[in-house]
Protein backbone atom coordinates (compact mmCIF):
# COMPACT_ATOMS: atom_id res chain seq x y z
CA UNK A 1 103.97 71.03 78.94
CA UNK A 2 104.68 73.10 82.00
CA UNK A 3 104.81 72.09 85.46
CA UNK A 4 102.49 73.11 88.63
CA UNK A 5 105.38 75.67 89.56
CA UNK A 6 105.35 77.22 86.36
CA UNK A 7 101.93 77.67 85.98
CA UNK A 8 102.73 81.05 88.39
CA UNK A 9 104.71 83.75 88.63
CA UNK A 10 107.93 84.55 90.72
CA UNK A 11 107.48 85.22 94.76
CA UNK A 12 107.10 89.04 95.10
CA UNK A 13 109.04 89.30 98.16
CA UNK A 14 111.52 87.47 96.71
CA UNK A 15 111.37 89.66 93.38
CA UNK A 16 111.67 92.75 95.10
CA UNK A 17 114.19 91.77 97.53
CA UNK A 18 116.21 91.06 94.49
CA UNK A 19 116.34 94.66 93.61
CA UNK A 20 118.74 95.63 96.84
CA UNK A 21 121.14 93.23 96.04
CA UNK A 22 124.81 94.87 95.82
CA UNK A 23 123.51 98.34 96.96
CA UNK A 24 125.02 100.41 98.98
CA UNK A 25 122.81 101.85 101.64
CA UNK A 26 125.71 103.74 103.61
CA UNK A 27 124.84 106.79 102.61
CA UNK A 28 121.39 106.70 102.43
CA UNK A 29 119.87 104.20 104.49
CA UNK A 30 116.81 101.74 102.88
CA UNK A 31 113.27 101.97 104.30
CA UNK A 32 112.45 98.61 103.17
CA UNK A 33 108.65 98.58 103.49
CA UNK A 34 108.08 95.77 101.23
CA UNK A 35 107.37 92.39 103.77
CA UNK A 36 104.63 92.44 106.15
CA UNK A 37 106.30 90.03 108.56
CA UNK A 38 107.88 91.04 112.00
CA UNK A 39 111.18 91.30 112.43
CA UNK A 40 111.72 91.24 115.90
CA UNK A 41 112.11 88.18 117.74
CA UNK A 42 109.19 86.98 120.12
CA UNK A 43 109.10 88.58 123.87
CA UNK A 44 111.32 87.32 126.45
CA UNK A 45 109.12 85.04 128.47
CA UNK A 46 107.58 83.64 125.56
CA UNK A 47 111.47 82.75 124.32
CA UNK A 48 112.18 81.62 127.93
CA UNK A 49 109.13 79.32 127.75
CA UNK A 50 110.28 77.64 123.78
CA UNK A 51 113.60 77.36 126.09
CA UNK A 52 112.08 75.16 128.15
CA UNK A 53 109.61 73.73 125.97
CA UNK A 54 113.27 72.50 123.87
CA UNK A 55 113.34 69.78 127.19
CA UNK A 56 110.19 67.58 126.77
CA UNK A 57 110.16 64.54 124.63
CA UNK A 58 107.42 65.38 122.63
CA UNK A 59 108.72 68.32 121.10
CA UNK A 60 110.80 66.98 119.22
CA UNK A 61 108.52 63.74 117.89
CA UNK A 62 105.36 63.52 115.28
CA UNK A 63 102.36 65.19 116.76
CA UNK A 64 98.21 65.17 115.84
CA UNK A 65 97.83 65.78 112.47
CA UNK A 66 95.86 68.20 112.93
CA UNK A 67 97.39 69.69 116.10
CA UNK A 68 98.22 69.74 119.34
CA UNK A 69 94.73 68.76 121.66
CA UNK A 70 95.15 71.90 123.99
CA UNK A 71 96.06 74.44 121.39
CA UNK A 72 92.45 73.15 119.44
CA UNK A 73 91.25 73.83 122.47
CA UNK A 74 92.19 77.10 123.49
CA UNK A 75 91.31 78.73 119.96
CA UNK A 76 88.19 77.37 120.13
CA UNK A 77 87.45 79.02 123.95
CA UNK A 78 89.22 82.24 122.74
CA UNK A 79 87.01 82.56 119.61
CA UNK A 80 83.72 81.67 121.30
CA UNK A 81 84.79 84.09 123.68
CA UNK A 82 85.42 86.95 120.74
CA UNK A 83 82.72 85.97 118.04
CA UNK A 84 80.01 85.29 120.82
CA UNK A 85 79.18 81.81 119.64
CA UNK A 86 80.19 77.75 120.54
CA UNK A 87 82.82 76.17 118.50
CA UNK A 88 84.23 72.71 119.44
CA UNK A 89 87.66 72.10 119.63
CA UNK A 90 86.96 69.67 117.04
CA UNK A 91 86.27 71.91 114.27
CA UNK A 92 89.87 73.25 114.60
CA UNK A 93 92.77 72.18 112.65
CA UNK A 94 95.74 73.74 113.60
CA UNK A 95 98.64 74.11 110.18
CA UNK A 96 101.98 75.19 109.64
CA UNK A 97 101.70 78.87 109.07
CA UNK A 98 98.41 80.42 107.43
CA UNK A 99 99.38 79.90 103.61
CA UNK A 100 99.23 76.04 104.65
CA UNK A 101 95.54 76.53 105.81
CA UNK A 102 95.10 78.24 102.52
CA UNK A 103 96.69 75.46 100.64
CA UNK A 104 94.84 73.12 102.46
CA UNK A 105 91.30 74.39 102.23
CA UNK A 106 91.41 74.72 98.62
CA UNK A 107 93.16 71.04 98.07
CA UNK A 108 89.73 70.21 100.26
CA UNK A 109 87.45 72.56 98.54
CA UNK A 110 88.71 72.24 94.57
CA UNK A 111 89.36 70.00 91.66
CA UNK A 112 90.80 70.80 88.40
CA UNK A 113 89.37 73.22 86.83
CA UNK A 114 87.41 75.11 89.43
CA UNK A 115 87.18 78.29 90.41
CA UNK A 116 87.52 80.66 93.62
CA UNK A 117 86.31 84.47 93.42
CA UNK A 118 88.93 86.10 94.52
CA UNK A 119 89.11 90.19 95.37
CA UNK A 120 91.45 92.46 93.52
CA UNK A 121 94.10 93.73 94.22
CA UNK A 122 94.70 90.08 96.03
CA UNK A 123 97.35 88.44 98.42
CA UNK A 124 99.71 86.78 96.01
CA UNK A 125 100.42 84.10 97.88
CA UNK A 126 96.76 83.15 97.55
CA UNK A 127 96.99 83.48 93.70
CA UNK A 128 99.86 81.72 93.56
CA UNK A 129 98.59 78.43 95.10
CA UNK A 130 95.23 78.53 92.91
CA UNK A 131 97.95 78.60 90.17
CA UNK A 132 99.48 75.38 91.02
CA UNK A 133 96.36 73.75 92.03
CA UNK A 134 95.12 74.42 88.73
CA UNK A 135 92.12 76.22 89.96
CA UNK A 136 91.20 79.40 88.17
CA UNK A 137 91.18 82.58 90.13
CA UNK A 138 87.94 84.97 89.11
CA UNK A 139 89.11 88.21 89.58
CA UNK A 140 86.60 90.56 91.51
CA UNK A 141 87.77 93.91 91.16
CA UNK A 142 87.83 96.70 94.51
CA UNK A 143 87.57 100.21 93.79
CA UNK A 144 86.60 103.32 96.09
CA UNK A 145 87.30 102.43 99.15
CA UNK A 146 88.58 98.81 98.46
CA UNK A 147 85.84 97.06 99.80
CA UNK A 148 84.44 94.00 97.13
CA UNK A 149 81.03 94.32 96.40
CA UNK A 150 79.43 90.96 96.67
CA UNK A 151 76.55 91.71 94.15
CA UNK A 152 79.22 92.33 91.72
CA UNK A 153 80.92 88.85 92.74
CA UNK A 154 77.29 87.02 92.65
CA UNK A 155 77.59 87.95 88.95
CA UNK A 156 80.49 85.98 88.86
CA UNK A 157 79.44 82.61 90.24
CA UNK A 158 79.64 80.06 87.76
CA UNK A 159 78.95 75.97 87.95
CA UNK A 160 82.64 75.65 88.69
CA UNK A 161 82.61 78.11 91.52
CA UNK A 162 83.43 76.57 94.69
CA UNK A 163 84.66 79.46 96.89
CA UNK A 164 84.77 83.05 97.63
CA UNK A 165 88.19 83.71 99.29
CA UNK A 166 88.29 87.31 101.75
CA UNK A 167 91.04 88.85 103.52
CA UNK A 168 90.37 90.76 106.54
CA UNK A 169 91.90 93.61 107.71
CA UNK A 170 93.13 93.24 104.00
CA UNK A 171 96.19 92.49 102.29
CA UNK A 172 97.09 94.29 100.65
CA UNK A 173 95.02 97.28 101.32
CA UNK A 174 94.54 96.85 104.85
CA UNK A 175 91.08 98.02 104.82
CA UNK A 176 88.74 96.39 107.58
CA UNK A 177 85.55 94.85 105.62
CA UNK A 178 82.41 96.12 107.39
CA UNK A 179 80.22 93.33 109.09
CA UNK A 180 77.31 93.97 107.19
CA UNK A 181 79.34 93.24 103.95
CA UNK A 182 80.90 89.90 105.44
CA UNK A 183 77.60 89.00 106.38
CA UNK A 184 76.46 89.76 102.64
CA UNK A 185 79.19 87.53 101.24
CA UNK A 186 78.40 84.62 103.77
CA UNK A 187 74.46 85.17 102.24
CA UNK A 188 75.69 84.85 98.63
CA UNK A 189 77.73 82.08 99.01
CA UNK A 190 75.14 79.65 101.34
CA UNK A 191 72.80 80.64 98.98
CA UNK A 192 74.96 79.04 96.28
CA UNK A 193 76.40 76.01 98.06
CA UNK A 194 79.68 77.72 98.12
CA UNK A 195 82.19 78.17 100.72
CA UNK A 196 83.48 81.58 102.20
CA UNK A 197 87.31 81.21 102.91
CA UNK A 198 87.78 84.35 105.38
CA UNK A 199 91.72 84.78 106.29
CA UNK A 200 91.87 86.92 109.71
CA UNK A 201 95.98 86.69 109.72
CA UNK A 202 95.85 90.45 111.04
CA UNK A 203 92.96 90.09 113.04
CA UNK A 204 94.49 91.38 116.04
CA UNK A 205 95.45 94.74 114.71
CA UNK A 206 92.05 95.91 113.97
CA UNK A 207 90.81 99.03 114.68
CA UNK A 208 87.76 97.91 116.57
CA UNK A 209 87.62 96.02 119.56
CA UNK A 210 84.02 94.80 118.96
CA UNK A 211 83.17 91.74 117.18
CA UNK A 212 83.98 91.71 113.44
CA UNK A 213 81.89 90.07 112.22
CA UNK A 214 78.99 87.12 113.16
CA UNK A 215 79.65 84.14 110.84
CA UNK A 216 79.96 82.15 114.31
CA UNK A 217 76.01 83.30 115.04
CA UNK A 218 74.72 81.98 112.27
CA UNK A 219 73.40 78.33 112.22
CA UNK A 220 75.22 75.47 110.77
CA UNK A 221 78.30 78.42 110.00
CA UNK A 222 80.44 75.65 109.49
CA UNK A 223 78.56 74.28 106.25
CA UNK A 224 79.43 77.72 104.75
CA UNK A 225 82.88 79.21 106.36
CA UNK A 226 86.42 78.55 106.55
CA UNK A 227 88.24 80.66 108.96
CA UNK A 228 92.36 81.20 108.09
CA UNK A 229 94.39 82.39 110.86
CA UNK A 230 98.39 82.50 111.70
CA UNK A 231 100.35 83.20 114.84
CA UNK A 232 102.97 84.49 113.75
CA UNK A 233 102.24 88.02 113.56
CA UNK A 234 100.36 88.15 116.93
CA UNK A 235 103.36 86.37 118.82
CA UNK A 236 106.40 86.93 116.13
CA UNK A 237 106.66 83.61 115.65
CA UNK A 238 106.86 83.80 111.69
CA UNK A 239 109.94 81.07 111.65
CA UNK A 240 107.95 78.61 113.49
CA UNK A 241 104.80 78.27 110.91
CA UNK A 242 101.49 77.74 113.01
CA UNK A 243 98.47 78.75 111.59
CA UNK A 244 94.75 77.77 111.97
CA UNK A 245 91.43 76.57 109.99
CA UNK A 246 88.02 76.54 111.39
CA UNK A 247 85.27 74.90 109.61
CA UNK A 248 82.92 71.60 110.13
CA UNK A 249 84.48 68.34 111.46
CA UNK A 250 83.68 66.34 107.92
CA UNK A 251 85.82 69.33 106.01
CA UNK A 252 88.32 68.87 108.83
CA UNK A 253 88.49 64.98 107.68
CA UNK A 254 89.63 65.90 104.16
CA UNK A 255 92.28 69.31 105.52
CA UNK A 256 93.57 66.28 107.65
CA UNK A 257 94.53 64.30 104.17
CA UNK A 258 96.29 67.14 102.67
CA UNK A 259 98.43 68.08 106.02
CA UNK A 260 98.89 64.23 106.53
CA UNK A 261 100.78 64.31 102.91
CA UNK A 262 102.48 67.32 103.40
CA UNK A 263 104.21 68.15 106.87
CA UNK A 264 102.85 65.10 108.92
CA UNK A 265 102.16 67.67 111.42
CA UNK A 266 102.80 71.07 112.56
CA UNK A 267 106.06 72.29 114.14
CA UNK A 268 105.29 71.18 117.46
CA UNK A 269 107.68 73.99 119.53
CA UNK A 270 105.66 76.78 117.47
CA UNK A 271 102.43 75.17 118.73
CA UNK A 272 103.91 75.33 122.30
CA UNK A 273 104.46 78.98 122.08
CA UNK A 274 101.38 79.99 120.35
CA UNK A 275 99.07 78.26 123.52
CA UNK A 276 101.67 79.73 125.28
CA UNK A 277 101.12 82.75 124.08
CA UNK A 278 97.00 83.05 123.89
CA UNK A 279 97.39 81.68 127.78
CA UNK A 280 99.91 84.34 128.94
CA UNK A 281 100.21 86.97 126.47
CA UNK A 282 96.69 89.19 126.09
CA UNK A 283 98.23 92.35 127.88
CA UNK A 284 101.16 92.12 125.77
CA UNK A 285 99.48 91.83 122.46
CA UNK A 286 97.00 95.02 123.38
CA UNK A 287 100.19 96.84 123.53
CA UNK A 288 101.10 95.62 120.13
CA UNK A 289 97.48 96.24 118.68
CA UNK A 290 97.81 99.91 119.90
CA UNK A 291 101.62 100.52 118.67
CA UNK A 292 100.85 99.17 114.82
CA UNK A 293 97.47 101.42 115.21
CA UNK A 294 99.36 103.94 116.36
CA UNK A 295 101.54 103.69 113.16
CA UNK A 296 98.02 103.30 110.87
CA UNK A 297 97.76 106.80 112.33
CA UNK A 298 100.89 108.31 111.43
CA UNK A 299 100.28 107.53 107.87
CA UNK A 300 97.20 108.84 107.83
CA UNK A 301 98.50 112.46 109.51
CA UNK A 302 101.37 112.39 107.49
CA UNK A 303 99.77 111.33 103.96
CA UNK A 304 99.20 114.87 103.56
CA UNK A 305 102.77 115.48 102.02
CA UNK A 306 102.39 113.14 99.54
CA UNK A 307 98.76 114.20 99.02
CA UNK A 308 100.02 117.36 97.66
CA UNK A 309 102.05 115.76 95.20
CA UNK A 310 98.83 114.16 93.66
CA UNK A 311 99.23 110.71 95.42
CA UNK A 312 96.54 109.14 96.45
CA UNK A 313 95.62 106.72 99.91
CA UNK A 314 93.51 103.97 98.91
CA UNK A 315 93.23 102.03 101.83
CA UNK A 316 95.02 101.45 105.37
CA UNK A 317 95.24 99.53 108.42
CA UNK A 318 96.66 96.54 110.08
CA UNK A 319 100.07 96.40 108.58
CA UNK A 320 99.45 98.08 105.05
CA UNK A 321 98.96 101.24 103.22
CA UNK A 322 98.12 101.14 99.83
CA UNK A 323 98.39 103.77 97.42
CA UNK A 324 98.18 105.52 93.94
CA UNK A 325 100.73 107.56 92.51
CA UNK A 326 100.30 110.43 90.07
CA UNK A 327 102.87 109.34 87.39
CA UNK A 328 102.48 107.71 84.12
CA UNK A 329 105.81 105.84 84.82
CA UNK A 330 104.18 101.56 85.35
CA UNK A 331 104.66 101.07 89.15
CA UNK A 332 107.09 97.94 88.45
CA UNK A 333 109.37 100.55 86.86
CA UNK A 334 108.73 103.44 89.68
CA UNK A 335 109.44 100.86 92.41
CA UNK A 336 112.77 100.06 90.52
CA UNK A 337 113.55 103.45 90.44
CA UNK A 338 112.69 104.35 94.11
CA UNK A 339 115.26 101.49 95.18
CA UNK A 340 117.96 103.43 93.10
CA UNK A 341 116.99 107.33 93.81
CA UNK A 342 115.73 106.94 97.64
CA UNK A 343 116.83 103.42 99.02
CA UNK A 344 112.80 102.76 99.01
CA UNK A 345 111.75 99.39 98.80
CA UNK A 346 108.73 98.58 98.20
CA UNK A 347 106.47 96.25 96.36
CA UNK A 348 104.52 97.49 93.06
CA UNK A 349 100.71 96.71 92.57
CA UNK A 350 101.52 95.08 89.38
CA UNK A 351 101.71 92.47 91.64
CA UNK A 352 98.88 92.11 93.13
CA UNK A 353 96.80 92.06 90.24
CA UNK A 354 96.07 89.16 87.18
CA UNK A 355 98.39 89.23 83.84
CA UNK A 356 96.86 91.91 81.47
CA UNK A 357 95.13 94.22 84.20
CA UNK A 358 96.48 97.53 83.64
CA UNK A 359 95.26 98.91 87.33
CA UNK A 360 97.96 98.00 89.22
CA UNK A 361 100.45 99.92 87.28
CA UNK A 362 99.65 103.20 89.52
CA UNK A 363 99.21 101.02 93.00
CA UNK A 364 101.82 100.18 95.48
CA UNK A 365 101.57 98.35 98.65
CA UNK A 366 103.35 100.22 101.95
CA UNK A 367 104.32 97.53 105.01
CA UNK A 368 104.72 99.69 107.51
CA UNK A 369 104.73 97.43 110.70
CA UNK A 370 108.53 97.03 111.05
CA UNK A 371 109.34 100.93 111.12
CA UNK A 372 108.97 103.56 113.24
CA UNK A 373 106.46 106.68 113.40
CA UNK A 374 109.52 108.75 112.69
CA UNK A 375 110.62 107.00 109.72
CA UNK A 376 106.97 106.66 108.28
CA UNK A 377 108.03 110.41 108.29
CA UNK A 378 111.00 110.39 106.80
CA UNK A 379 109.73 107.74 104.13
CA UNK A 380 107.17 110.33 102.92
CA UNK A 381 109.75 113.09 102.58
CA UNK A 382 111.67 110.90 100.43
CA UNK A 383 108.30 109.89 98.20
CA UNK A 384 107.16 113.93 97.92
CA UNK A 385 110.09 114.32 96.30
CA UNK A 386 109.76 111.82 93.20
CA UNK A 387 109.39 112.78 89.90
CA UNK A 388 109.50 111.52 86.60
């Protein structure tokens, strides 16, 4: 009998980070475009402010469950404010990191034996909890431009289907779902009793300024969605896990059981710094927005080298490019090999994709936030030049 833990594969990240170890890099340095998280530490005021923050009693002692009372607050002012509707401060949980709100919602949403729809190629980390929880993960596959089609997912929807789970900009495409189709998957899944779990983790990097989408309009939204978001790429604060969940007060009630049982409550410093942050930081975080869409750029100018080659961009934006090479060599194996020929890291789309689907094996997923315009350059020099 196997355990929860072995009900799922290996960590990616961790799999792939496995490949470097005992290289030597001295000659040729790695691009290591694999991990989507920052790497730089947060800003200086916001540092100066956790300084200061490391003072007060209650930093250090057990907080709200569900989060700190003016941090509920402020996301629910600041999303009002961007989704053009009301939402109460009470229909806010606040988690440790976004996986947790993941985690949480589906311990909330699921028994044994359910299901959640779940778009392919999907974040593993999502997979990987659906695993353990002994819920079964309905692949819905993307194709063209990456975008899931939710007639093709209403064909899906069983009597053990209890959620639709979207990630938006995607990982790990990056592609921005159009409004009209979020709006299509909130239809299907009200119409079905379901709920629609819609992780905005790189929210703040999309390409439009406008409203994404209006879940927030629609009456009683919070019967139907569960909004996932995390802090820590918007304020680098990836070491201090705070995330978010948005959804009715009565779902809230049952998230509160899981986080309760799990972490008591979030890390109460990281909560600091993220109101912190949405308080003080706006102007600093437009400059961010425009410096990773500035890089989303640079791929797309540069992709032309590759495109030569017979490669192939499947989708973009945020912090991801994802692409299809020409070769019949299985992306797990290519990926191996660009670690060894190019000091390329990177992570294959074998991983992103269920045991026994065969699409993934000419996919692979490009993080390009932590490196530079000039060495999203030099990374496709070194790609144009792989063969077989």
């Amino acid at each position: 009998m196997s355990s929860r833990t072995e009900l799922t594969f290996t960590p990616p990240v961790m799999e792939v980070g496995s490949w470097i170890d005992g290289k030597d890099f001295s000659k040729l340095p790695l691009i290591n475009v694999s991990q989507a998280a920052p790497v730089a530490p947060p800003p200086r005021p916001l540092i100066e402010h956790m300084a200061a923050a490391l003072q007060e009693d209650s930093t250090h002692l057990y907080g709200p469950v569900l989060g700190l009372p003016e941090l509920r607050s402020e996301i629910a002012k600041q999303w009002s404010r961007a989704y053009g509707d009301t939402i109460k401060a009470t229909q806010v949980g606040i988690t440790s990191g976004c996986n947790q709100a993941f985690s949480a919602s589906i311990a909330m949403l699921c028994g044994e034996g359910d299901e959640v729809i779940l778009p392919t190629p999907f974040y593993f980390n999502h997979k990987m909890w659906l695993d353990m929880a002994g819920v079964s993960a309905v692949a819905l596959p993307c194709s063209g431009k990456m975008i899931p089609d939710p007639a093709l997912a209403a064909s899906l929807i069983t009597n053990r289907t209890r959620a639709i789970a979207l990630v938006t900009p995607n990982n790990p495409c990056g592609v921005e779902y159009p409004p009209n189709v979020v709006m299509a998957f909130y239809n299907l899944a009200k119409k079905h009793g379901l709920a629609l779990i819609i992780d905005e983790t790189y929210r703040d990097f999309h390409s439009e300024l406008g409203m994404p989408h209006k879940l927030f309009q629609q009456n009683e939204w919070d019967e139907t969605v569960v909004h996932l978001y995390s802090f820590s790429k918007a304020y680098r604060l990836t070491g201090h896990r705070v995330g978010a969940v948005v959804t009715s007060e009565k779902r809230l009630g049952e998230v509160e059981k899981f986080l309760d049982t799990v972490s008591i409550c979030p890390n109460q410093l990281g909560q600091k710094a993220a109101l912190w942050g949405m308080q003080n930081l706006s102007e600093w975080l437009k400059g961010e927005r425009l410096e990773i869409l500035g890089r989303k750029q640079a791929i797309i100018d540069g992709f032309e080298a590759l495109s030569d080659k017979g490669w192939k961009l499947l989708g973009v934006g945020a912090y991801f490019a994802y692409v299809q090479h020409p070769f019949s060599l299985a992306s797990n194996e290519l990926c191996k090999k660009l670690v060894d020929d190019l000091a390329v890291l990177t992570i294959p789309g074998t991983m992103f994709f269920p045991e026994g689907d065969e699409t993934g094996k000419r996919q692979l997923r490009i993080a390009f936030a932590n490196i530079s315009t000039t060495e999203i350059k030099v990374l496709f020099s070194r790609l144009a030049v792989v063969s077989e």
